[in-house]
C-alpha atoms as a PDB file:
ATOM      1  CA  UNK A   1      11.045  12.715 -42.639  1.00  0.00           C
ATOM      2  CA  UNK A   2       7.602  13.687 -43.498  1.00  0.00           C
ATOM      3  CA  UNK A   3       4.305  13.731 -42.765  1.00  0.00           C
ATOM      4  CA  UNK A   4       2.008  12.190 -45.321  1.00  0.00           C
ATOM      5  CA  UNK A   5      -1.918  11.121 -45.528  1.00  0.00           C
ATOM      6  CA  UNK A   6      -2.510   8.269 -47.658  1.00  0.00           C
ATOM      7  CA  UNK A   7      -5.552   5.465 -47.887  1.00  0.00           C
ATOM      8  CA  UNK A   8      -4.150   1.817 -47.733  1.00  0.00           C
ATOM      9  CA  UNK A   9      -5.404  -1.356 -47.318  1.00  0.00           C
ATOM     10  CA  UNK A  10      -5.136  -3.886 -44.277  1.00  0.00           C
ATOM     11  CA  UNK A  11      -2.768  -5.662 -45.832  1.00  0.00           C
ATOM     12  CA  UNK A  12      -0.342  -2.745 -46.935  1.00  0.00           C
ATOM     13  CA  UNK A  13      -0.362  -1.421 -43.470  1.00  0.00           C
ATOM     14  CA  UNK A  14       0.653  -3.993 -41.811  1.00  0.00           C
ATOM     15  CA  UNK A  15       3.772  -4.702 -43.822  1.00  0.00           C
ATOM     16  CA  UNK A  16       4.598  -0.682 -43.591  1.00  0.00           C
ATOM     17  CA  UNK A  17       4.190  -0.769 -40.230  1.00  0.00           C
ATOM     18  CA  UNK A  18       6.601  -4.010 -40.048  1.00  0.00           C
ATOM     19  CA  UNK A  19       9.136  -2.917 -42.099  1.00  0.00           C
ATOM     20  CA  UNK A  20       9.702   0.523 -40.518  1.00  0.00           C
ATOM     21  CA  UNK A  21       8.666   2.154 -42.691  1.00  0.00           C
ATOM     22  CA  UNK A  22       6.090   4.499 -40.899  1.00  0.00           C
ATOM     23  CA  UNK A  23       7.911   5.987 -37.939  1.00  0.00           C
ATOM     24  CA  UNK A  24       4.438   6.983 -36.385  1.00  0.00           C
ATOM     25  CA  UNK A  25       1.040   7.210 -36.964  1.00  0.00           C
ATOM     26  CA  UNK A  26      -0.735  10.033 -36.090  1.00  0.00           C
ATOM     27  CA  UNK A  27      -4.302   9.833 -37.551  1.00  0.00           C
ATOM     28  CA  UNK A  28      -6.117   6.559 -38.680  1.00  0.00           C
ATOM     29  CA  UNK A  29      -9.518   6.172 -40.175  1.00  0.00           C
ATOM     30  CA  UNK A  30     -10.859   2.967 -40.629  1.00  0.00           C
ATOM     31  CA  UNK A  31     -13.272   3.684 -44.101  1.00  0.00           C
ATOM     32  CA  UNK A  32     -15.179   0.002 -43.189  1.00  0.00           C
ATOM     33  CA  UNK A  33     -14.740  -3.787 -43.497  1.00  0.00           C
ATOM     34  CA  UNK A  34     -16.091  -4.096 -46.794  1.00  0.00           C
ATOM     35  CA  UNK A  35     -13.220  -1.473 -48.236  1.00  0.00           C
ATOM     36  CA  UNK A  36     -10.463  -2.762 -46.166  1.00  0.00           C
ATOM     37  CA  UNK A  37      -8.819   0.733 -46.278  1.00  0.00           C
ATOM     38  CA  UNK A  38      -7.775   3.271 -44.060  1.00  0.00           C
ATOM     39  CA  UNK A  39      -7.060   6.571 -44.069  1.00  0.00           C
ATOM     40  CA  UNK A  40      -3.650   7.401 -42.830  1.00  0.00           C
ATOM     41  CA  UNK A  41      -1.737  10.568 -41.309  1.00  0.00           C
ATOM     42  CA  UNK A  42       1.915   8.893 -40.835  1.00  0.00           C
ATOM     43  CA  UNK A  43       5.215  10.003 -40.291  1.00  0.00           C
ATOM     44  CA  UNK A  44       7.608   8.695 -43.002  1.00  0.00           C
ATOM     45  CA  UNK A  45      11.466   7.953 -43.590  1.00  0.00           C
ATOM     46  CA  UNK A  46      12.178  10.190 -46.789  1.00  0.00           C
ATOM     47  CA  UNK A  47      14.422   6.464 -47.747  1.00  0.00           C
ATOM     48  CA  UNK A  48      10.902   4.847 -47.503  1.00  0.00           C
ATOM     49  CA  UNK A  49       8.667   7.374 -49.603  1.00  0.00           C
ATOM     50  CA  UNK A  50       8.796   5.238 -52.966  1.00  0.00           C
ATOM     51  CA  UNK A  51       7.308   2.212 -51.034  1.00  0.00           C
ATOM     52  CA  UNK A  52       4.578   3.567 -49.374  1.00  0.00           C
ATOM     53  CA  UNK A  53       3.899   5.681 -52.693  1.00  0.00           C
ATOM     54  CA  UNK A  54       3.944   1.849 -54.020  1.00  0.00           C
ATOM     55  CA  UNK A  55       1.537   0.452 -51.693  1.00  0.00           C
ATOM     56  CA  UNK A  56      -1.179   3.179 -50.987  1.00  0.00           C
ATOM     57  CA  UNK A  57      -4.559   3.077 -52.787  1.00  0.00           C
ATOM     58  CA  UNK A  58      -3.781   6.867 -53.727  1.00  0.00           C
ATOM     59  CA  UNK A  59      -0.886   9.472 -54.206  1.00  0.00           C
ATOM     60  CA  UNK A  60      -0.211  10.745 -50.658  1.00  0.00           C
ATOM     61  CA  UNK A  61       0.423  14.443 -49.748  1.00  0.00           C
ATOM     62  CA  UNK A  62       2.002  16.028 -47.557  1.00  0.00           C
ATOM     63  CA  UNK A  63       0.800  17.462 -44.746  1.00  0.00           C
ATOM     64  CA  UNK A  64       1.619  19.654 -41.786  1.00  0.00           C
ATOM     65  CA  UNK A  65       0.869  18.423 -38.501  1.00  0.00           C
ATOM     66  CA  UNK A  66      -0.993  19.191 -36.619  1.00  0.00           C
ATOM     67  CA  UNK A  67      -3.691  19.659 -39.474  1.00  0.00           C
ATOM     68  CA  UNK A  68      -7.159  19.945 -38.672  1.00  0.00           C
END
């Protein structure tokens, strides 16, 4: 598993989150109705990487957590 930050949309989240494909979220930013995204600090499956690469806004990276 790792922990990844990533900006998604409403949308996207929601079916990550569904799926199982975020184990658990650490950090979330909402960036403001009119961009629909957020700003995410999740933990990941390694088996779920590719879709959340698929549905995020941008390329995530990985983080250490805590990071301030």
């Amino acid at each position: 598993m790792k922990v990844l930050m990533f900006t998604v949309n409403h949308r996207h989240l929601e079916k990550l989150m569904g799926g199982g494909h975020i184990v658990r979220l650490h950090h979330i930013e909402d960036l403001g109705h009119e961009r629909d995204q957020y700003v995410v600090t999740a933990l990941v499956r390694d088996e779920h990487l590719d879709e959340v690469i698929a549905k995020s806004a941008d390329r995530p990276r990985w983080v250490k957590w805590p990071e301030a």
